[in-house]
Protein backbone atom coordinates (compact mmCIF):
# COMPACT_ATOMS: atom_id res chain seq x y z
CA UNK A 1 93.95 108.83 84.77
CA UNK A 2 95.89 110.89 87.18
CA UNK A 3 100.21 109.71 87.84
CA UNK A 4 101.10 109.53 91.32
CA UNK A 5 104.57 110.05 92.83
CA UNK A 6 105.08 108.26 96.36
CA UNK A 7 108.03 108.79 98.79
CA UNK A 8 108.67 107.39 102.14
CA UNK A 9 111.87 108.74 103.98
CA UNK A 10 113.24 109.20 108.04
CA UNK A 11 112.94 112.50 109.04
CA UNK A 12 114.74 113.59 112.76
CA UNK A 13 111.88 114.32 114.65
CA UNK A 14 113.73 117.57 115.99
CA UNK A 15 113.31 118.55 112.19
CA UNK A 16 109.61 118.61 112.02
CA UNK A 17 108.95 122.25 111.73
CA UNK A 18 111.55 122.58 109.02
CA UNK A 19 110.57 119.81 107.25
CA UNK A 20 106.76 121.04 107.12
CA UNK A 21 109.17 124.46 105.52
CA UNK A 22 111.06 122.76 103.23
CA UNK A 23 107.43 120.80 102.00
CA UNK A 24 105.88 123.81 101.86
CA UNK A 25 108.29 125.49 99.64
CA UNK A 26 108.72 122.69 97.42
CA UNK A 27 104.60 122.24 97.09
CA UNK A 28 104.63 125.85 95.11
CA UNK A 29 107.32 125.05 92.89
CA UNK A 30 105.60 121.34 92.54
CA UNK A 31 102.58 123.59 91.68
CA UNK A 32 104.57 125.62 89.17
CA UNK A 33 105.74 122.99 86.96
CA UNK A 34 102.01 120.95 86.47
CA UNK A 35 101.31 119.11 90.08
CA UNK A 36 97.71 118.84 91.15
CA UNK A 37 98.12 118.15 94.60
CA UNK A 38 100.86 117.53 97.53
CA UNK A 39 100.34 115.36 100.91
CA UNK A 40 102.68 115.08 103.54
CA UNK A 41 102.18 112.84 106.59
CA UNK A 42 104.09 112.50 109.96
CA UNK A 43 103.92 108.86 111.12
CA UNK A 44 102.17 109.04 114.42
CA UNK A 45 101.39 104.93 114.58
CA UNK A 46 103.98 103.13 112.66
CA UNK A 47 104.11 99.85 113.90
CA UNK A 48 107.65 97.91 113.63
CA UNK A 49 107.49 94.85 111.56
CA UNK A 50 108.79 91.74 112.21
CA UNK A 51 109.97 90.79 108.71
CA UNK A 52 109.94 94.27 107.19
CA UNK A 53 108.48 97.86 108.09
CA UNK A 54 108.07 100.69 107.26
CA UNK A 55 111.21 101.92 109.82
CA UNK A 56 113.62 99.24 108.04
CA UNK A 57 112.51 100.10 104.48
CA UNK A 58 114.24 103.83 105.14
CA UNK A 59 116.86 102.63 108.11
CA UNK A 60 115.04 104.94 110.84
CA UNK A 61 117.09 105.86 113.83
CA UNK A 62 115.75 106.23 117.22
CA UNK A 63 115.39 110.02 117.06
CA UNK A 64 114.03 110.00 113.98
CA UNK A 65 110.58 109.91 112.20
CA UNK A 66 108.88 108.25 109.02
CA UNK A 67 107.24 110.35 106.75
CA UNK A 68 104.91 109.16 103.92
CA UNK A 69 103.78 111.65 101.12
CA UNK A 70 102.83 111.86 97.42
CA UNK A 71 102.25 113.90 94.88
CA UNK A 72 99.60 113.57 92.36
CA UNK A 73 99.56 114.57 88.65
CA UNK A 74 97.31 114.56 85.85
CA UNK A 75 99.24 112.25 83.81
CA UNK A 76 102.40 110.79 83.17
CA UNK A 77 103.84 113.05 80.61
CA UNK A 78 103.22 115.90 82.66
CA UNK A 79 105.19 114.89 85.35
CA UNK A 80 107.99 113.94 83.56
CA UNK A 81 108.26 117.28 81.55
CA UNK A 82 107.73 118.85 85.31
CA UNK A 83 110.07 116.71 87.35
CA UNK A 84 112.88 117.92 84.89
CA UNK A 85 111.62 121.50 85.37
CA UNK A 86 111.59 120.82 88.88
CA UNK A 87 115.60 119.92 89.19
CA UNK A 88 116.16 122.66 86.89
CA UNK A 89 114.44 125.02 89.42
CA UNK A 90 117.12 127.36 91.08
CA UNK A 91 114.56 127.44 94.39
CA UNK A 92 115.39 123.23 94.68
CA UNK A 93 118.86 123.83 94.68
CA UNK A 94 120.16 122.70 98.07
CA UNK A 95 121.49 125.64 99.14
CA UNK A 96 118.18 127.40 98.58
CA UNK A 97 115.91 124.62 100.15
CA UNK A 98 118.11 122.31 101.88
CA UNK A 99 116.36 118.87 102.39
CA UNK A 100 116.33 118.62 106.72
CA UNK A 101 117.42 114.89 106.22
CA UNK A 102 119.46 112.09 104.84
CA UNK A 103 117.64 111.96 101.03
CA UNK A 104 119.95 108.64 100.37
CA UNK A 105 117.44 107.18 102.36
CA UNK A 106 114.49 108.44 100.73
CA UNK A 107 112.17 105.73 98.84
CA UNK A 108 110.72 107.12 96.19
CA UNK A 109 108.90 105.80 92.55
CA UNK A 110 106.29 106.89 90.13
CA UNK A 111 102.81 105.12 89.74
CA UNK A 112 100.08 104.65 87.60
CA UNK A 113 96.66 105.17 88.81
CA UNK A 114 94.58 102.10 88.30
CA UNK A 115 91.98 103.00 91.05
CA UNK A 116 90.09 106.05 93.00
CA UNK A 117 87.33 106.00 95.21
């Protein structure tokens, strides 16, 4: 079954257009080095939690946005050996494709598929 890559990070919302860039860029290299599919997703109706949110889980600041995307894969050992291709890739290098926000605060993680419907 497929590997799935998640990330969750606070975007300024002045920054939309060049993050949808920066995305787009990195989708073709994602492409490249073995990823079936990208999704990107501007949060349009992100509530705020009382306990925990999605806002506190990547410190969001007032002028700023949550994004949610993945990336899926057909399996794990493809995105491993990609992923490393991926950093080696002189087209991620920040000076090439700068990322248009604070990436400390990015969540990210790698799953297993155990379900699609």
């Amino acid at each position: 079954m497929s590997y799935v890559d998640g990330f969750l990070a606070a975007v300024p919302t002045a920054n939309k257009e060049a993050y949808r860039e920066h995305a787009r860029a990195a989708a073709e290299i994602f492409k490249e080095h073995g990823a079936i599919s990208l999704v990107e997703c501007w949060g349009d109706d992100v509530p705020e939690g009382k306990i925990n949110s999605l806002h506190t889980a990547v410190l969001r600041k007032p002028d700023e946005s949550v994004v949610f995307s993945w990336t899926i894969w057909p399996d794990k050992a493809t995105r491993d050996a990609g992923w490393q291709k991926i950093m080696d890739d002189p087209r991620m290098q920040s000076d090439v494709n700068p990322m248009p926000f604070d990436g400390s605060r990015m969540i990210f993680g790698g799953f297993e598929m155990i379900m699609s419907a």
